[in-house]
N, C-alpha and C. Protein backbone atom coordinates (compact mmCIF):
# COMPACT_ATOMS: atom_id res chain seq x y z
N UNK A 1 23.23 35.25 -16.63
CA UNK A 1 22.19 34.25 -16.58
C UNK A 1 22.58 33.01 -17.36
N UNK A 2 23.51 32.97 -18.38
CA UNK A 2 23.94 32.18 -19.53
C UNK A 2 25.01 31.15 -18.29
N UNK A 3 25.44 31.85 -17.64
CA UNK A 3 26.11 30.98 -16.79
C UNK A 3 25.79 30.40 -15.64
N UNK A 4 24.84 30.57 -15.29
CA UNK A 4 23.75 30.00 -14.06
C UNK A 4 23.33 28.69 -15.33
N UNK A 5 22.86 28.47 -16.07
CA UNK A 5 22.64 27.29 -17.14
C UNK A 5 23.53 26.51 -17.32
N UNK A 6 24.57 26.95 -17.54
CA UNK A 6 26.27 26.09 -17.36
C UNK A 6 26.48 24.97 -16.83
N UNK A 7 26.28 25.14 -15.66
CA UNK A 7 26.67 24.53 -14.46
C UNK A 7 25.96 23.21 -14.44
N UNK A 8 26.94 22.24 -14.02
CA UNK A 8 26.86 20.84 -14.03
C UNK A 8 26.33 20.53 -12.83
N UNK A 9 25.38 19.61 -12.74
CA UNK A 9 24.91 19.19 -11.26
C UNK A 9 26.10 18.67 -10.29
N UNK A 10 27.49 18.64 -10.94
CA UNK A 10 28.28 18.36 -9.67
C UNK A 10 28.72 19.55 -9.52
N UNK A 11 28.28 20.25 -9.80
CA UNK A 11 29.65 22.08 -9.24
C UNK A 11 28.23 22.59 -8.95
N UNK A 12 27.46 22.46 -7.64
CA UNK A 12 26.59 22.90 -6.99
C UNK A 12 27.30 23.58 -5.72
N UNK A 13 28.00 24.12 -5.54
CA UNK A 13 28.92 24.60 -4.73
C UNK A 13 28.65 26.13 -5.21
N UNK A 14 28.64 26.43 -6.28
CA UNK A 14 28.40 27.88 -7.12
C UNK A 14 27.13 27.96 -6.85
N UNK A 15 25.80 27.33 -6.64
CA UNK A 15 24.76 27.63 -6.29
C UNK A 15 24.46 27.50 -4.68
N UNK A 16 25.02 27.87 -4.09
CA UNK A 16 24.67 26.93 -2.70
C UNK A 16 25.73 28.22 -1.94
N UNK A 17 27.04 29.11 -2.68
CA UNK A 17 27.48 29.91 -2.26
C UNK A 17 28.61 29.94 -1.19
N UNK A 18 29.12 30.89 -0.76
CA UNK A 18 30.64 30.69 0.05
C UNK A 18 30.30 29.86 1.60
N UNK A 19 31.41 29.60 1.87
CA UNK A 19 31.86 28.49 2.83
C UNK A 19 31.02 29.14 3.91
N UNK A 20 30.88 30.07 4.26
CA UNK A 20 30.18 30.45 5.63
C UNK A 20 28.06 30.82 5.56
N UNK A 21 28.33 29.53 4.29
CA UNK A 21 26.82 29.43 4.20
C UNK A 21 26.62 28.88 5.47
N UNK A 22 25.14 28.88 6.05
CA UNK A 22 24.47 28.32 7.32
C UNK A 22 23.70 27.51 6.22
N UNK A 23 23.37 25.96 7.11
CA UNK A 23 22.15 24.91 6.09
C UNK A 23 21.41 25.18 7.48
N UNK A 24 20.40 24.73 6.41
CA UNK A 24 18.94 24.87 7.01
C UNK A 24 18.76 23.20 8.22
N UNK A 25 17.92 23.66 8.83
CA UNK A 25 17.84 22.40 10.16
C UNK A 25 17.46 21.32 9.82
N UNK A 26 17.89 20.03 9.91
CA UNK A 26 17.83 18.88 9.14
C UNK A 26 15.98 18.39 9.59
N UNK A 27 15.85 17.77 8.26
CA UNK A 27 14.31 16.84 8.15
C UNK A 27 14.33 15.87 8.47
N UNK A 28 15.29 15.20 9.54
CA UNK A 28 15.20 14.24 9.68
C UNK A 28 15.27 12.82 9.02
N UNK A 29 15.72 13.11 7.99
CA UNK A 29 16.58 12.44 7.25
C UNK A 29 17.72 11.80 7.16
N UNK A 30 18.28 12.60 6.85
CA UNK A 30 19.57 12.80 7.04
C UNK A 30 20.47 13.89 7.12
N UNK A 31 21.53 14.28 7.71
CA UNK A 31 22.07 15.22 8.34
C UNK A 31 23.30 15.55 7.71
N UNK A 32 23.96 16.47 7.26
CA UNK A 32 25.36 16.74 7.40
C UNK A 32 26.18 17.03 8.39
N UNK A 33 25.56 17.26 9.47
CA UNK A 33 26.42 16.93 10.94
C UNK A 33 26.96 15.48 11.39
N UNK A 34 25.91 14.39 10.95
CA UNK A 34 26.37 13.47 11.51
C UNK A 34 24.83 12.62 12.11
N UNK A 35 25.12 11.75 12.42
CA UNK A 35 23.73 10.90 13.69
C UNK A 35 24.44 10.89 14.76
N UNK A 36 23.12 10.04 15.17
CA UNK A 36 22.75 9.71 16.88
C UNK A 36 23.40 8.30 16.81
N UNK A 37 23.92 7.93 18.34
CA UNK A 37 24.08 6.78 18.02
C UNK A 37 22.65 6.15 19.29
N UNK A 38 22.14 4.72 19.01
CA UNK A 38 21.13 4.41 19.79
C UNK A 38 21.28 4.61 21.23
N UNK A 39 22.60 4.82 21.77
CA UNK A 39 22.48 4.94 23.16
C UNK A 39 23.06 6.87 23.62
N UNK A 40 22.38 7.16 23.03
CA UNK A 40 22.21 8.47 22.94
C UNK A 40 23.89 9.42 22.43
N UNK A 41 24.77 8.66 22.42
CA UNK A 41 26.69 9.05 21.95
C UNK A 41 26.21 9.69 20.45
N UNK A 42 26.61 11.30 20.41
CA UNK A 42 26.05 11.61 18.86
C UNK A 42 27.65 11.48 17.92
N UNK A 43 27.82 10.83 17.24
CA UNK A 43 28.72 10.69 15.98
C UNK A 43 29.15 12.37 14.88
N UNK A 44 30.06 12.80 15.61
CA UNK A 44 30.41 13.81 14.37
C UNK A 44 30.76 13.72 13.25
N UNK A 45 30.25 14.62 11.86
CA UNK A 45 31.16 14.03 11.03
C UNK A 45 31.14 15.68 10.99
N UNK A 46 32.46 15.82 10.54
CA UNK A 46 32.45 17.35 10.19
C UNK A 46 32.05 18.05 8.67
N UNK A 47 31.73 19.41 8.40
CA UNK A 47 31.24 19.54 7.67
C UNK A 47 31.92 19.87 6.99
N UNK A 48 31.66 19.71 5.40
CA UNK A 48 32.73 19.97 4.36
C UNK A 48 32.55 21.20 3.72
N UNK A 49 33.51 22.39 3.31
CA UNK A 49 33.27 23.22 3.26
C UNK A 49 32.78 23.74 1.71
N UNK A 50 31.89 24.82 1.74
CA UNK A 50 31.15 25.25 0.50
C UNK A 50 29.97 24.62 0.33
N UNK A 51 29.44 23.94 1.34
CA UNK A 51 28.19 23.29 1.26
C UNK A 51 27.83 22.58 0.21
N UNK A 52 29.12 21.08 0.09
CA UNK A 52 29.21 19.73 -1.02
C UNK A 52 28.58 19.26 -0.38
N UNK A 53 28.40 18.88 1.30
CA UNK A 53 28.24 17.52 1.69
C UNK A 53 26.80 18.14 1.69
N UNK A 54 26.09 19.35 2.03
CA UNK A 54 24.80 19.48 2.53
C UNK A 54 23.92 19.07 0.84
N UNK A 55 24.91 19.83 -0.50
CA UNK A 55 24.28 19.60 -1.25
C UNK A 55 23.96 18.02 -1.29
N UNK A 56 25.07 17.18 -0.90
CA UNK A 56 25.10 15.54 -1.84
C UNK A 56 23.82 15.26 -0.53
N UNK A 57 23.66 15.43 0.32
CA UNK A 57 22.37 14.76 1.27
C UNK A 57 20.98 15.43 0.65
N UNK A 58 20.98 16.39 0.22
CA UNK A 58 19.82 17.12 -0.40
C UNK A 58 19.43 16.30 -1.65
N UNK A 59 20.95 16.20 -2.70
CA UNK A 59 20.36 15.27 -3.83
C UNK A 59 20.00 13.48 -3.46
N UNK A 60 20.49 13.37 -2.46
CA UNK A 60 19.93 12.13 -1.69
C UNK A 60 18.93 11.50 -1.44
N UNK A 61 18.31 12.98 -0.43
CA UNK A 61 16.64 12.81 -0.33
C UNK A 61 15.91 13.05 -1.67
N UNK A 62 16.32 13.46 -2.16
CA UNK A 62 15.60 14.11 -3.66
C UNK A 62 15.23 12.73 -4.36
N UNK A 63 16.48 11.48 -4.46
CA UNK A 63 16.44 10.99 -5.23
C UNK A 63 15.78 9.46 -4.39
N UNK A 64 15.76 9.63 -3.06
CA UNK A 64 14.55 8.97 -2.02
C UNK A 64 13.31 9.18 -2.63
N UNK A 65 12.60 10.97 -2.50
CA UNK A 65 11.57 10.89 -2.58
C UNK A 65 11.34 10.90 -3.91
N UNK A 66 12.28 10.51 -5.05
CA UNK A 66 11.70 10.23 -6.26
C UNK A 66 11.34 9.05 -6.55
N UNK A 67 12.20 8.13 -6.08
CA UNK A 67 11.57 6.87 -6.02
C UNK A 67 10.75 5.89 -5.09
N UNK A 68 10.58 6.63 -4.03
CA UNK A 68 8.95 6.51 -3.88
C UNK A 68 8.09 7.15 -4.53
N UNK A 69 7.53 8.39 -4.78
CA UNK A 69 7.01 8.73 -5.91
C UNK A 69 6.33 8.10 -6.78
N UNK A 70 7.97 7.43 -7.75
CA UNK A 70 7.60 6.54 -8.46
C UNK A 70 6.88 5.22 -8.36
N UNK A 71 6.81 4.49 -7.13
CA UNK A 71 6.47 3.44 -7.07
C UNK A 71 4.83 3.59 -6.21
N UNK A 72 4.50 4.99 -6.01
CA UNK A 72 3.34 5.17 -5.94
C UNK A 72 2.53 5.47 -7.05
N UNK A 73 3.31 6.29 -8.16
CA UNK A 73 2.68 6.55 -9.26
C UNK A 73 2.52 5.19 -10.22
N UNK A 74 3.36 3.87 -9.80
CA UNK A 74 3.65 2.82 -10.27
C UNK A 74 2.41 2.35 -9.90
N UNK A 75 1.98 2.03 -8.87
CA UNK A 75 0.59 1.68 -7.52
C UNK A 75 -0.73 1.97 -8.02
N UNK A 76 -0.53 3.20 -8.30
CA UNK A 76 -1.70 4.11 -8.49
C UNK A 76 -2.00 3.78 -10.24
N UNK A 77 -1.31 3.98 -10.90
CA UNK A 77 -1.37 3.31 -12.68
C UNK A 77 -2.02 2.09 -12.83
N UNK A 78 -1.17 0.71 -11.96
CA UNK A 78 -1.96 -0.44 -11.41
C UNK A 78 -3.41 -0.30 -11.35
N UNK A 79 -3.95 0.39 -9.93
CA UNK A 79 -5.01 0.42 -9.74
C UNK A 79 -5.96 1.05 -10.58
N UNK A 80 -5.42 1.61 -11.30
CA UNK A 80 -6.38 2.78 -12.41
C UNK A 80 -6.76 1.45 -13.82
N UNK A 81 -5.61 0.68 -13.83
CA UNK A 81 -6.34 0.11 -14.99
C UNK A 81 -6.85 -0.76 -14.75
N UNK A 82 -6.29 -1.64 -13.12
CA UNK A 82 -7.17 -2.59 -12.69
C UNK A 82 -8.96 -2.37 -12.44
N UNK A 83 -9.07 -0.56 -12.68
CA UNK A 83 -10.61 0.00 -12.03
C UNK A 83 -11.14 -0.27 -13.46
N UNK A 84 -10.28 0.02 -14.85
CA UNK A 84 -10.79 0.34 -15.73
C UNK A 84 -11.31 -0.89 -16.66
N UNK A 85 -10.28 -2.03 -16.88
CA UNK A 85 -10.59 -4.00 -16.77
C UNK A 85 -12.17 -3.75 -16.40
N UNK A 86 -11.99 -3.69 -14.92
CA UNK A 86 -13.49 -4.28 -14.24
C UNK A 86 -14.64 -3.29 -14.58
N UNK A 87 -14.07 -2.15 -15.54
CA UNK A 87 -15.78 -1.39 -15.57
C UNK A 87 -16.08 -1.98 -16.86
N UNK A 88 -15.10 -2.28 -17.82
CA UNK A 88 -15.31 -2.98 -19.14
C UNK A 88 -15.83 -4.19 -19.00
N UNK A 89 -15.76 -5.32 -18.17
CA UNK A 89 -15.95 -6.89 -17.65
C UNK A 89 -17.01 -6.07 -17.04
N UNK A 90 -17.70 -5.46 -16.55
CA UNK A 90 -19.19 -5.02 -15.86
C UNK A 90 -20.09 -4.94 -16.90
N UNK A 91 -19.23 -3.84 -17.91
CA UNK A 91 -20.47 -3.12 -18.93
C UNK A 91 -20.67 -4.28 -19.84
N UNK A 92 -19.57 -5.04 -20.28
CA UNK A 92 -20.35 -6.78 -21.08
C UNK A 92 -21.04 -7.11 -20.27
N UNK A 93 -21.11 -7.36 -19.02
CA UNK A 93 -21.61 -8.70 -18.20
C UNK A 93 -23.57 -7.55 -18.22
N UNK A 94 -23.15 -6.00 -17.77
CA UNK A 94 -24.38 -6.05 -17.63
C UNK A 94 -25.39 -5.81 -19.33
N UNK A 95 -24.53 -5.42 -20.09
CA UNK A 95 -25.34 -5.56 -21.55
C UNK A 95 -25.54 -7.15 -21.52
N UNK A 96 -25.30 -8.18 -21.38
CA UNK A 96 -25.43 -9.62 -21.45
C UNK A 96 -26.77 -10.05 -21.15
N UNK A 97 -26.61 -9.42 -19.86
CA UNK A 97 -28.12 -9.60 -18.76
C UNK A 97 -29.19 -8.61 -19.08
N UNK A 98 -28.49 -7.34 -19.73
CA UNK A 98 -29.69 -6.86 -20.21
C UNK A 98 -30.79 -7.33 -21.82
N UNK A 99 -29.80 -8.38 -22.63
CA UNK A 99 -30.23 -8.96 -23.37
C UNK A 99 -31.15 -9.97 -22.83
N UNK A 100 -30.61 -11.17 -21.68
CA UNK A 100 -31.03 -12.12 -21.38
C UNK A 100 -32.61 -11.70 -20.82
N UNK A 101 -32.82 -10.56 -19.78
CA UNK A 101 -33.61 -10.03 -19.45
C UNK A 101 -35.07 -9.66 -20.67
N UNK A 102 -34.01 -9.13 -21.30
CA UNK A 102 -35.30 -8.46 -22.69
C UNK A 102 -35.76 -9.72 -23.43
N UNK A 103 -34.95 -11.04 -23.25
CA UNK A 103 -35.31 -12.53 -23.84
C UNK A 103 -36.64 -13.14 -23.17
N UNK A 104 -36.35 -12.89 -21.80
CA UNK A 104 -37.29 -13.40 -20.63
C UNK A 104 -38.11 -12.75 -20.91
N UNK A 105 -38.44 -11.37 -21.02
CA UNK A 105 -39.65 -10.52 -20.82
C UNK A 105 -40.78 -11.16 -22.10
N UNK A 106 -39.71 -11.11 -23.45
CA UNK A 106 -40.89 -11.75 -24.59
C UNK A 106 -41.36 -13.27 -24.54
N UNK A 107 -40.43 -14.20 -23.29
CA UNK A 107 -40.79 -15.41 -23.15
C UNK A 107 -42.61 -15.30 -22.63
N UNK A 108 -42.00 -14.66 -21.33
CA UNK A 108 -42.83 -14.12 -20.23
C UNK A 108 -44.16 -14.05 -20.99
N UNK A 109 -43.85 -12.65 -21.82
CA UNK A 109 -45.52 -11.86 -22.59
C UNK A 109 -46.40 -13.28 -23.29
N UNK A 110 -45.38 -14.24 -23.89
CA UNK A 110 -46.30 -15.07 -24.71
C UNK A 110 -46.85 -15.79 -23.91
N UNK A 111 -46.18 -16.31 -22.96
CA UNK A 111 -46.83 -17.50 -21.86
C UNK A 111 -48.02 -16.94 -21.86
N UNK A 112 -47.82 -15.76 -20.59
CA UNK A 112 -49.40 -14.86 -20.57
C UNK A 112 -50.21 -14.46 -21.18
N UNK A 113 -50.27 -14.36 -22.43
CA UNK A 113 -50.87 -14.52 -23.50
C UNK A 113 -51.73 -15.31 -24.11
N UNK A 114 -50.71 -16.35 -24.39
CA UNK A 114 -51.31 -17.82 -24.39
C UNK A 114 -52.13 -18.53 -23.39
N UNK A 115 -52.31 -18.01 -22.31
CA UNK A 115 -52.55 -18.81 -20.74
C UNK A 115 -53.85 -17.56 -21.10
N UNK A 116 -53.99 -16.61 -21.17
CA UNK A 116 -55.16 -15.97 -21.28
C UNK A 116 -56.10 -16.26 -22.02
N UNK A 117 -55.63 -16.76 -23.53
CA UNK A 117 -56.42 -17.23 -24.37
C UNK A 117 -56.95 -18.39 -23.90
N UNK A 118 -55.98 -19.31 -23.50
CA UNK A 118 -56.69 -20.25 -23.02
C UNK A 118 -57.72 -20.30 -22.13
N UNK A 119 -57.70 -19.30 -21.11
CA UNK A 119 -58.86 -19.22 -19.54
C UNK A 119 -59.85 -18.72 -20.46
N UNK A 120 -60.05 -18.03 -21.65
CA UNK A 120 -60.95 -17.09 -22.18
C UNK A 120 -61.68 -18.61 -22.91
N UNK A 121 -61.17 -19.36 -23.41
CA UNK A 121 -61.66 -20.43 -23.93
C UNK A 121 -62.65 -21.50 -23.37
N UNK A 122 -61.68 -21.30 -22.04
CA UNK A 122 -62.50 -22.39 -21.79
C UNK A 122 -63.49 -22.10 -20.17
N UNK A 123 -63.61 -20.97 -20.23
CA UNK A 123 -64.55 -20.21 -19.14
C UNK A 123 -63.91 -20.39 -17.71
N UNK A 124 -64.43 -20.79 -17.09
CA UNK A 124 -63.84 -20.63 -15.46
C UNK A 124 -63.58 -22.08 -15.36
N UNK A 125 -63.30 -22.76 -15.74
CA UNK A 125 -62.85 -24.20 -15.67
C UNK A 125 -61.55 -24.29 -14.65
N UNK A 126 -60.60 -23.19 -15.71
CA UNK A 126 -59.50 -23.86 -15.42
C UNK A 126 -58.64 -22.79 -14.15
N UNK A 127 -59.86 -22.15 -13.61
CA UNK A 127 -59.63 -21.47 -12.06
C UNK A 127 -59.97 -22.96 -11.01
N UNK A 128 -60.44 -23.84 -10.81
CA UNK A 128 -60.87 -24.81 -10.48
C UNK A 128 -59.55 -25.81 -10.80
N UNK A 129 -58.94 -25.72 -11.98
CA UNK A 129 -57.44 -26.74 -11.84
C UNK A 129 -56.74 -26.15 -11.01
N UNK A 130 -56.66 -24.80 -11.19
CA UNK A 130 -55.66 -24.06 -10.26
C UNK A 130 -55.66 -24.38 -8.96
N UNK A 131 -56.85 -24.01 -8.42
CA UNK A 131 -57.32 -24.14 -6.95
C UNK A 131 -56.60 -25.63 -6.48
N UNK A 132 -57.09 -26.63 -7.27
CA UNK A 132 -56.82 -27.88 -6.90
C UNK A 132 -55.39 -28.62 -6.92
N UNK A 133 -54.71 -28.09 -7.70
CA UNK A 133 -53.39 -28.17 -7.75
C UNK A 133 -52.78 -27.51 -6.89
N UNK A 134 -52.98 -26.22 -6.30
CA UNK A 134 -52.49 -25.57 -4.86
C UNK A 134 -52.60 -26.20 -3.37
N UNK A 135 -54.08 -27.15 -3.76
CA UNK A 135 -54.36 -27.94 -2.35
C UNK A 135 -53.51 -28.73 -2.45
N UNK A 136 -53.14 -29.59 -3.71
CA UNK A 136 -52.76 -30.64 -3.49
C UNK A 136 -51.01 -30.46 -3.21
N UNK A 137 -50.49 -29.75 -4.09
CA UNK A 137 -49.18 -29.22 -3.14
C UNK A 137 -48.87 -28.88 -1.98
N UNK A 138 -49.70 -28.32 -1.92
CA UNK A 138 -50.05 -27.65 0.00
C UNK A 138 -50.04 -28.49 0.86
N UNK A 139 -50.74 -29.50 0.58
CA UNK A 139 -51.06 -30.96 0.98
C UNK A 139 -49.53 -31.99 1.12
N UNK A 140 -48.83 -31.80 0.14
CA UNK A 140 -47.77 -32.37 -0.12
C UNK A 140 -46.57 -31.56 1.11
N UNK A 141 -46.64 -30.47 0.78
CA UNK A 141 -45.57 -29.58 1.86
C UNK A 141 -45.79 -30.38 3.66
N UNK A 142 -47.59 -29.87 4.12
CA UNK A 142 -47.54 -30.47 5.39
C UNK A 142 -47.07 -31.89 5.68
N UNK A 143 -47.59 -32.72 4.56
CA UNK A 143 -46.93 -34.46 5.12
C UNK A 143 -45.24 -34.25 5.28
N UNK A 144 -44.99 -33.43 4.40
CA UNK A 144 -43.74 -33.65 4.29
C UNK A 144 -42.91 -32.88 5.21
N UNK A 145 -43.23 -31.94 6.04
CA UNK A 145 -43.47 -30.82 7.09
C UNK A 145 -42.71 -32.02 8.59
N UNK A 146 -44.44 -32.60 8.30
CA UNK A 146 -44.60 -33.09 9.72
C UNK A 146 -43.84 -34.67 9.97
N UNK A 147 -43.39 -35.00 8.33
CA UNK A 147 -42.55 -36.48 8.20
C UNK A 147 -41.08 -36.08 9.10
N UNK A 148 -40.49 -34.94 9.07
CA UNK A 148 -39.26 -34.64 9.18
C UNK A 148 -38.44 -34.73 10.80
């Protein structure tokens, strides 16, 4: 077992076993037989024996799909902190508005407040400004309605 650890990633020949290994059916990748050529003429290359060449196309793809991989895990890191920016820029913006909000509400209470005291003061008077100030806007909208 001490010598299965040994072994250098170029003497993969000792793992991969004697010359009359069979490789497995290509992924379409790439091949140790060889390609196609586009007008259907297939290109031999012959195979090298002890299964070097099948290993070096294996560490090939390996080192393909590592670096895509990587540049998805690259992608995906991106987007994770770009999600994480915008929940921080949310949670200020909405504590902001939830201040501004709780500002308005005590603006709000006093107006109404004040506007109550006042109607209480001065009896039904100032239901009668109201009224009349609605006509007269109202009034203002149609001229201006029918000017157009």
């Amino acid at each position: 077992m001490s010598q299965r650890y040994r072994t250098t990633l170029r003497d993969r020949s000792t793992l991969l076993g004697t010359a009359d290994y069979s490789t497995p059916p290509s992924s379409g990748r790439s091949s140790p037989y060889g390609s196609s050529l586009s007008n259907g003429v297939s290109r031999e290359i012959p195979f090298q024996p002890m299964g070097q060449r099948y290993a070096d196309d294996l560490e090939g793809q390996n080192d393909e799909h590592l670096e895509g991989l990587t540049a998805k895990v690259k992608i995906l890191k991106d987007i994770t902190i770009g999600i994480g920016n915008e929940v921080r820029e949310s949670t200020v913006q909405l504590s902001q508005m939830n201040d501004a909000f709780s500002e308005t509400s005590g603006i709000l209470a006093g107006t109404f407040r004040r506007m109550n005291n006042m109607a209480a003061r001065q009896g039904c008077r100032w239901l009668w400004y109201i009224v009349f100030l609605i006509l007269v806007f109202w009034f203002f909208i149609i001229v201006w309605w029918f000017r157009r």
